[in-house]
Protein backbone atom coordinates (compact mmCIF):
# COMPACT_ATOMS: atom_id res chain seq x y z
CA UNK A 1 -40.46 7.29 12.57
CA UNK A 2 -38.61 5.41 9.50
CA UNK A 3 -40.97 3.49 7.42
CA UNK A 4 -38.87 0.20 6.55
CA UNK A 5 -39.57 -2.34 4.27
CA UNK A 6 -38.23 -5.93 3.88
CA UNK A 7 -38.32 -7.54 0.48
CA UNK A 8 -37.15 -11.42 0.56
CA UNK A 9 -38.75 -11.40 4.62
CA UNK A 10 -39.29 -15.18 4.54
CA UNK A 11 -35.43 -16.11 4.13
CA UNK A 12 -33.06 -16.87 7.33
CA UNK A 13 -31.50 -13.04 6.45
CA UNK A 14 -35.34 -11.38 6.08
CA UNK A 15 -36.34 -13.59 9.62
CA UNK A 16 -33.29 -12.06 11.36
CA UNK A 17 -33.87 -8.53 10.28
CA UNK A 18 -37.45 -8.20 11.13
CA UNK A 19 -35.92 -9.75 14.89
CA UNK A 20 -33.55 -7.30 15.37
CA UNK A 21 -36.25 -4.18 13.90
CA UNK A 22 -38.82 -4.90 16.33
CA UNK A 23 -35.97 -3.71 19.17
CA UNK A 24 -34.90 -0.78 17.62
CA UNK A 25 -37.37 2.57 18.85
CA UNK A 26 -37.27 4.93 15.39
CA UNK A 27 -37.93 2.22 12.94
CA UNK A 28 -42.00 0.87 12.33
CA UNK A 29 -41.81 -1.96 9.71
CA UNK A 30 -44.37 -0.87 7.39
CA UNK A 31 -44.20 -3.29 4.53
CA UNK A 32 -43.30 -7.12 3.72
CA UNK A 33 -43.01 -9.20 0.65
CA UNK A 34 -41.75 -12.78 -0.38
CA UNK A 35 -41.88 -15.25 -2.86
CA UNK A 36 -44.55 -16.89 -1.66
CA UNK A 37 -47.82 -19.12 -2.65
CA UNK A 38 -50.37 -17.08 -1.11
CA UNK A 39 -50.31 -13.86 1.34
CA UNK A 40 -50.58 -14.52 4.98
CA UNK A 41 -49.67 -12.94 8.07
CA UNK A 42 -46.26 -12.85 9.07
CA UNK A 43 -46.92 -14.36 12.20
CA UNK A 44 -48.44 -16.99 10.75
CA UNK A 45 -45.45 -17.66 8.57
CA UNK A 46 -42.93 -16.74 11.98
CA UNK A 47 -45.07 -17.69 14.99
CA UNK A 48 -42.24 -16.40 17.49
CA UNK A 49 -43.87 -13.27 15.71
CA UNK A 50 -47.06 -13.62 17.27
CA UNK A 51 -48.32 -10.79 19.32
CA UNK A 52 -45.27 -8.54 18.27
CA UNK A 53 -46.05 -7.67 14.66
CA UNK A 54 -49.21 -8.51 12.43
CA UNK A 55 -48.24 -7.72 8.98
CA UNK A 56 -49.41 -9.60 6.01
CA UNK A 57 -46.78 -10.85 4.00
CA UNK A 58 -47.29 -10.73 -0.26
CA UNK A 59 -45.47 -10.97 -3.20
CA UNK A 60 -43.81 -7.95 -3.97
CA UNK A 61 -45.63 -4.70 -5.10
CA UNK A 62 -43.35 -2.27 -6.68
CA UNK A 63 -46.13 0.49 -5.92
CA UNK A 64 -47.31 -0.25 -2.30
CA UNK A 65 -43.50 -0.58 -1.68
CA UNK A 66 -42.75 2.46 -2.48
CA UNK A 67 -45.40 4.14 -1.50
CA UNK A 68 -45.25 2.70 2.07
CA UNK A 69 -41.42 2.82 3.00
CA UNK A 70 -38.55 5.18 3.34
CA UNK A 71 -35.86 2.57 2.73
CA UNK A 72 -35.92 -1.11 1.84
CA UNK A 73 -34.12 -3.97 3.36
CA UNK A 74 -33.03 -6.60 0.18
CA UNK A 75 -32.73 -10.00 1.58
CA UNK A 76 -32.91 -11.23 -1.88
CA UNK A 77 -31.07 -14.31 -3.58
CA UNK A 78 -28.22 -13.26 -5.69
CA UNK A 79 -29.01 -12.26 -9.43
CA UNK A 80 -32.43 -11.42 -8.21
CA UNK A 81 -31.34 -8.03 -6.71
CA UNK A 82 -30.91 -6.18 -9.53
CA UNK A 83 -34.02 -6.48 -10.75
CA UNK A 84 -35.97 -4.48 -8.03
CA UNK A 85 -33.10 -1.63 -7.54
CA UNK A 86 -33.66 0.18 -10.26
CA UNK A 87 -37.13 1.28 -10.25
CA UNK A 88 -36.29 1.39 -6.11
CA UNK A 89 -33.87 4.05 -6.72
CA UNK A 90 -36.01 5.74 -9.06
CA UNK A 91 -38.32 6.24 -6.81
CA UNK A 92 -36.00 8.21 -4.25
CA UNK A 93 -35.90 5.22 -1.67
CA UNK A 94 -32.87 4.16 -0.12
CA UNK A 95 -31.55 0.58 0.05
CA UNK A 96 -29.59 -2.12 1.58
CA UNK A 97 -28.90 -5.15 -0.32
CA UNK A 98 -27.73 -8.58 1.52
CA UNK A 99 -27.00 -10.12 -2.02
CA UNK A 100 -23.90 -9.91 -4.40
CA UNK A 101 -25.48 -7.86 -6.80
CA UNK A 102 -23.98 -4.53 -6.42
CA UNK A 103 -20.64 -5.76 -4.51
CA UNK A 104 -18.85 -6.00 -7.72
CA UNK A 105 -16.56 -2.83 -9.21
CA UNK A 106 -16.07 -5.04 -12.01
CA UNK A 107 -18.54 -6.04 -14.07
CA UNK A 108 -16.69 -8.90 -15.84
CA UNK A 109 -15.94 -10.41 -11.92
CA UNK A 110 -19.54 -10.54 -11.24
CA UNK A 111 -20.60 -12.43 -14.30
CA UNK A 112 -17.87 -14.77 -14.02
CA UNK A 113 -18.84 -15.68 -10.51
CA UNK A 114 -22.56 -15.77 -10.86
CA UNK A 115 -22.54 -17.06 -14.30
CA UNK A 116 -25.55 -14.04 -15.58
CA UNK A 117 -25.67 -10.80 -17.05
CA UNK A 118 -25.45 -7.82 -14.61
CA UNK A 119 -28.70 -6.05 -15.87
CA UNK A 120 -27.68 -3.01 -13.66
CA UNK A 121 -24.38 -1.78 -14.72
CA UNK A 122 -25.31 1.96 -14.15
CA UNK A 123 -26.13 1.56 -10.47
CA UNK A 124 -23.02 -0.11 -9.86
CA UNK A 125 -20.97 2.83 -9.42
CA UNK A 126 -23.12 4.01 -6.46
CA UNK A 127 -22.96 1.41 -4.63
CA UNK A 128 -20.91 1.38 -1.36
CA UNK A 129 -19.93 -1.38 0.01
CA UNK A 130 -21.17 -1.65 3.43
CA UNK A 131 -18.49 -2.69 6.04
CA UNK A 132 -18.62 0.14 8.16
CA UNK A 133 -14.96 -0.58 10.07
CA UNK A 134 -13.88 0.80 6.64
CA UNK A 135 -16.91 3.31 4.83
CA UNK A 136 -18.47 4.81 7.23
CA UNK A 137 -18.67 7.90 6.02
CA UNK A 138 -19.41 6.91 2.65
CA UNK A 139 -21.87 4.72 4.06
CA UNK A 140 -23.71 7.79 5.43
CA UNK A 141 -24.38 9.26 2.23
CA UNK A 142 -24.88 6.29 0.41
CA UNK A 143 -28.45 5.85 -1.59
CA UNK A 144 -27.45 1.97 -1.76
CA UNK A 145 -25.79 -0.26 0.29
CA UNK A 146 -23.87 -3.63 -1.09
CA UNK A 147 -24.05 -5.22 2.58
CA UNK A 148 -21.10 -7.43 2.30
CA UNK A 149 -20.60 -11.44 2.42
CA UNK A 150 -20.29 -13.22 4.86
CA UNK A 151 -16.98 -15.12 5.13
CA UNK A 152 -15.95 -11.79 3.16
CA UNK A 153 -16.52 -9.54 6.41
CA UNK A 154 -14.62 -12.05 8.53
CA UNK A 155 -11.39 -12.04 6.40
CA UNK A 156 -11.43 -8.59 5.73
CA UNK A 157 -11.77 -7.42 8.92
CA UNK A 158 -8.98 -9.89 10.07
CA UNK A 159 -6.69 -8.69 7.30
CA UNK A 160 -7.06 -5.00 7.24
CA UNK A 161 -4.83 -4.24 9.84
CA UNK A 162 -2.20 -5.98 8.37
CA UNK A 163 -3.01 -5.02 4.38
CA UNK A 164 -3.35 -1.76 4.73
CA UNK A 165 0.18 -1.09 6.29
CA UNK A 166 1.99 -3.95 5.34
CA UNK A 167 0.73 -5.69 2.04
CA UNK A 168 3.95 -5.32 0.65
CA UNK A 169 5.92 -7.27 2.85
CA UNK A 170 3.76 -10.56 2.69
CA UNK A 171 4.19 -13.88 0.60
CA UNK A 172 0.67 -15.67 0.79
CA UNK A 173 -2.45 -15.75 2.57
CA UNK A 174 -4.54 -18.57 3.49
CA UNK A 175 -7.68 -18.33 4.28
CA UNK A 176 -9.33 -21.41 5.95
CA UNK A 177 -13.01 -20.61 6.51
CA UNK A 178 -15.55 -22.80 8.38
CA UNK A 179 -19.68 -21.85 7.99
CA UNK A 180 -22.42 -23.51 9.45
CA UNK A 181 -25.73 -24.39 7.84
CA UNK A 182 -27.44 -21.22 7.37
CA UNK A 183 -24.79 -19.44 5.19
CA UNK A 184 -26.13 -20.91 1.96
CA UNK A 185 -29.57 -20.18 2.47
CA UNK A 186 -33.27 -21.53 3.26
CA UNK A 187 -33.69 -23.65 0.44
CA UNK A 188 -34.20 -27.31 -0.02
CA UNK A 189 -31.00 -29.22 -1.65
CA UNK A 190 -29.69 -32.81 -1.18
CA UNK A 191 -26.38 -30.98 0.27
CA UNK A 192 -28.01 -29.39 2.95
CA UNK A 193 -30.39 -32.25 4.17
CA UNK A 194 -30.07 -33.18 7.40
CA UNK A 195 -28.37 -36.64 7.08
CA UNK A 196 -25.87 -35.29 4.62
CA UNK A 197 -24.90 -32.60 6.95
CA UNK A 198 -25.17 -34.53 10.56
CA UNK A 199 -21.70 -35.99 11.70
CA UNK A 200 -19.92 -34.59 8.48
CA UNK A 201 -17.67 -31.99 7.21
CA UNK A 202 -16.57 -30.64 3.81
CA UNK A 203 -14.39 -28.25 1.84
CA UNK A 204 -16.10 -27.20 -1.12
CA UNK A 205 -15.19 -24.74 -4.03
CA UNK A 206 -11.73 -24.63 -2.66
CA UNK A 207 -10.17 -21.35 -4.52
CA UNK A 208 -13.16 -20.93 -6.71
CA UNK A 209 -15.71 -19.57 -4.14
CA UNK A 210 -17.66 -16.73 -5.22
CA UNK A 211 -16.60 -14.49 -2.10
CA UNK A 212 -12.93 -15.14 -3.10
CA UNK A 213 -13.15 -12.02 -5.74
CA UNK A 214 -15.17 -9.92 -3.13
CA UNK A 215 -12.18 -10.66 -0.44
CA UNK A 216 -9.62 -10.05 -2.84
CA UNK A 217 -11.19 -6.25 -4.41
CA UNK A 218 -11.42 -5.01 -0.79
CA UNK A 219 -8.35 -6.03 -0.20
CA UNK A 220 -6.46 -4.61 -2.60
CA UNK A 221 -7.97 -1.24 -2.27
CA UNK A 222 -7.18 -0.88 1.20
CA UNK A 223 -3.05 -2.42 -0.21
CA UNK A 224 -3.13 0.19 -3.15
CA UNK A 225 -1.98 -2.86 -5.24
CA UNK A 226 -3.36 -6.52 -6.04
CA UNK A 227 -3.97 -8.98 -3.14
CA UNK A 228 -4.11 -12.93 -3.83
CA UNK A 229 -5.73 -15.52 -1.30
CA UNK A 230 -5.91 -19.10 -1.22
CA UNK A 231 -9.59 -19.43 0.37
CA UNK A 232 -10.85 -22.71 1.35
CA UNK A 233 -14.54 -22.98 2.64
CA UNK A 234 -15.96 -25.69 4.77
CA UNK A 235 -19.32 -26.21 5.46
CA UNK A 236 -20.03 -27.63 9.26
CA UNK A 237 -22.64 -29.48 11.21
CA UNK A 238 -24.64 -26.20 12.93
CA UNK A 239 -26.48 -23.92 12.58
CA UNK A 240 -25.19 -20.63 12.40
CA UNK A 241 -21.70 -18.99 12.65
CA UNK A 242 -18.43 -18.13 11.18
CA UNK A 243 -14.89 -19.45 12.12
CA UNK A 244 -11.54 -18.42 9.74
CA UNK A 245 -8.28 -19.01 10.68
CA UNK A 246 -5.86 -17.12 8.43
CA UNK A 247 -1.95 -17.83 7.69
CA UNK A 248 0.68 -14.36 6.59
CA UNK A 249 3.04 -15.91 5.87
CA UNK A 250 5.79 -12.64 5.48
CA UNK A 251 9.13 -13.00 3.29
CA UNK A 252 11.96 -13.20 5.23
CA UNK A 253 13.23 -9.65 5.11
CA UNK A 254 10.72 -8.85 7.17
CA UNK A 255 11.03 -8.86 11.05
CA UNK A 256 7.87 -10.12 12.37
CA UNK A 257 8.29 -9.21 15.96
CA UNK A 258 8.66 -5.83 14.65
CA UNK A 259 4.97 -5.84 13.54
CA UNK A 260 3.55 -5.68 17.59
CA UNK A 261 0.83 -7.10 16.16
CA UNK A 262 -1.44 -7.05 18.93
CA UNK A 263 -0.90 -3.32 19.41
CA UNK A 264 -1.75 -2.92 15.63
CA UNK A 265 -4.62 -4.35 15.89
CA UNK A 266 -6.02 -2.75 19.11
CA UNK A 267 -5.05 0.66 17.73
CA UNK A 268 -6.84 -0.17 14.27
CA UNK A 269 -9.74 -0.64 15.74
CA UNK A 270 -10.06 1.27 18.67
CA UNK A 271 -13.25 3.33 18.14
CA UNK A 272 -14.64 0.37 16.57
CA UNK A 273 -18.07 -0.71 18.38
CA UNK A 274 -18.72 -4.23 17.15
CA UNK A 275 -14.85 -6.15 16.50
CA UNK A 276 -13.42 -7.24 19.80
CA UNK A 277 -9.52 -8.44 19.87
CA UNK A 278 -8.81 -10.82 21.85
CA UNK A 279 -5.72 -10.57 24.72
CA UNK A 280 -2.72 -12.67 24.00
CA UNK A 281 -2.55 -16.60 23.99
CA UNK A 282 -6.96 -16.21 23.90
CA UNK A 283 -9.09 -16.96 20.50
CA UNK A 284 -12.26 -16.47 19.66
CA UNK A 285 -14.73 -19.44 19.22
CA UNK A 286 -18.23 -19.26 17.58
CA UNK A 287 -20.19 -19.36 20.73
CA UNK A 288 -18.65 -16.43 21.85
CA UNK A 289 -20.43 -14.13 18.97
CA UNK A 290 -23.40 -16.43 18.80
CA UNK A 291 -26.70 -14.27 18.07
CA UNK A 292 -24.55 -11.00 18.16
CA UNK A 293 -22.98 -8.50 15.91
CA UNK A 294 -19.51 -8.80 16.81
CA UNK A 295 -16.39 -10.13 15.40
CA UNK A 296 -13.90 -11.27 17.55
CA UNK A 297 -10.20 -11.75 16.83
CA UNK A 298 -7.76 -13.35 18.24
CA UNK A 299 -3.64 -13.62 16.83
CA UNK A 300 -0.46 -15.60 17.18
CA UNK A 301 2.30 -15.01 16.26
CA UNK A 302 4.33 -17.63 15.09
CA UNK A 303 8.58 -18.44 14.03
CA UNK A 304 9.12 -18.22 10.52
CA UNK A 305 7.74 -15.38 9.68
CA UNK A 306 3.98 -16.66 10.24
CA UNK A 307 1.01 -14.72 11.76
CA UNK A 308 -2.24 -16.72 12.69
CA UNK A 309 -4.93 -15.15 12.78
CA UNK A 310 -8.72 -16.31 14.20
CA UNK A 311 -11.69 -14.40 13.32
CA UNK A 312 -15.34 -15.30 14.44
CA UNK A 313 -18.64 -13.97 13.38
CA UNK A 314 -22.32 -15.10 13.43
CA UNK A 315 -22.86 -15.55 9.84
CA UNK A 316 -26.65 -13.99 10.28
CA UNK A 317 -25.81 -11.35 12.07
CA UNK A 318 -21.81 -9.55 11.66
CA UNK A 319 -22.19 -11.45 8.21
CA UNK A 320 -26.04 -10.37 6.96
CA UNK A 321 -28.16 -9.22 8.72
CA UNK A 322 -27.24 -7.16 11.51
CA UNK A 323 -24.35 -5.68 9.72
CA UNK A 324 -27.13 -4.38 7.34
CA UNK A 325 -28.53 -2.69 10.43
CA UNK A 326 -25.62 -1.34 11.87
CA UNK A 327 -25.72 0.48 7.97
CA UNK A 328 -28.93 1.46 8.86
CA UNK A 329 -28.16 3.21 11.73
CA UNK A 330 -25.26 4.88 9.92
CA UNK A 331 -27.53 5.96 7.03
CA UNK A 332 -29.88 8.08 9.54
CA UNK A 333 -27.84 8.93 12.15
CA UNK A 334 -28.97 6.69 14.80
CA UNK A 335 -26.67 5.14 17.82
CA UNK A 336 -24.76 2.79 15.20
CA UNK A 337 -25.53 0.10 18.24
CA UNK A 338 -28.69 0.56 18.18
CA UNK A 339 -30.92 -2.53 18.88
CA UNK A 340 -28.26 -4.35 18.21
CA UNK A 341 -27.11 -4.80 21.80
């Protein structure tokens, strides 16, 4: 049995993983810790945990963490992170990391969007980034895991079909990304009150976002040459879940219908257990991957050299949390859907 830990449980990302544990039949969660006032039960602190795990839940202890699990579970704010991996790593554990910490190649485009010091630098370059529709097999050797954003795994998995055979022949891409509440966080902040968010909708660090980089390096990896976005976020009135619709716009050399777009697509991700494409004229809509760990795309294909695409994802789970599982699985060598179906 795999001893798992969870270090930031109390967060929406830490509630969600402990969920989606208590289904799967190798793991035993065998250790908890929070930033939290006093230590207490985690049922007390969850009570939809009650009668399905009794765990008290501390502030972290380096030793009883390591001494009690196999591989940790970082559900961590960003900047925090690196602060715990090192002596983590030390230790022989393995690890999975929902923050930004480690998602960086470059140093310089961490710091710029998080505004600190990287006090890791070293572990950097062992970190694999954890979208498993492109590093699986890295991902099965990996000691740590840089589980990727959210709106990040939504636009890359909508664009890799198209970058990675056909980067060359586009003009722009627009990105136009919608997240509901739960993307930024449990944590209290006039922005996220209820009567600031209730009947309302917002753009917000249009083209400055902090996943903007993170879209942009796995991007141009997969082009073999630099990729530019325009990303626009938008926060919306729910709870949970991920909608982007993305514009290619192609130069006009290129023949569009050519492409067979939906064919691409299908074939690009054929073996691929958790992104769905939609048939022709159909698009995917948030309550179709609601609580799940799919992405769903959908594509049009427009005159003028345009192709629409529509990717949805549930922000906790294809974008957090149960892509961090899905790495799990991968790690060990488990069904990669297990307990996540």
């Amino acid at each position: 049995m795999l001893r798992v830990g969870i270090i930031g449980a109390t967060g929406y990302t830490g509630e969600e993983i402990l969920k989606i544990l208590l289904k799967h039949p190798q793991v035993r969660i065998n250790y908890l810790a929070a930033k939290i006032e006093r230590a207490q039960d985690i049922s007390s602190i969850f009570p939809s945990l009650k009668g399905r795990l009794s765990l008290v839940c501390g502030n972290l202890n380096m030793e009883k963490a390591i001494a009690n699990c196999d591989v940790l579970f970082l559900a961590l704010p960003h900047t925090v992170s690196m602060q715990v991996v090192p002596n983590l790593l030390k230790a022989g554990k393995r690890i999975i990391d929902l923050s930004a910490d480690y998602r960086f190649e470059s140093v310089a485009s961490y710091e710029a969007c998080y505004g600190v010091k990287h006090k890791d630098k070293k572990n950097l370059t062992c970190a694999v980034y954890g979208l498993p529709e492109l590093y699986r097999e890295d991902i099965k050797k990996a000691k740590l895991i840089a589980n990727p954003g959210c709106y990040p795994t939504a636009a890359i998995l909508a664009l890799s079909p198209i970058i990675a055979g056909f980067s060359k022949h586009i003009d722009s891409i627009i990105i136009d990304a919608k997240s509901g509440l739960t993307g930024a966080g449990r944590k209290a902040a006039m922005d996220f009150f209820f009567s600031e968010i209730n009947e309302n909708i917002k753009a917000y660090k249009i083209n400055i976002h902090q996943h903007m980089p993170e879209i942009e390096q796995e991007l141009s990896k997969l082009a073999g040459r630099k990729v530019h976005t325009t990303f626009v976020p938008h926060l919306i009135p729910m709870n949970r879940g991920i909608l982007e619709t993305i514009y290619i716009r192609f130069n006009t050399k290129f023949n569009l219908k050519s492409l067979k777009a939906f064919s691409l697509y299908k074939n690009f991700y054929d073996k691929e257990p958790f992104v769905r494409i939609k048939e022709e004229g159909l698009f995917p809509q948030t309550r179709d991957v609601f609580e799940t760990n799919f992405c769903d795309i959908g594509l049009k294909v427009n005159e003028g050299n345009l192709l629409i695409v529509v990717a949805a994802i549930d922000n906790l789970m294809k974008g957090a949390s149960g892509q961090a599982v899905q790495n799990l699985n991968i790690m060990y060598g488990f069904k990669e859907a297990q307990a996540l179906l």
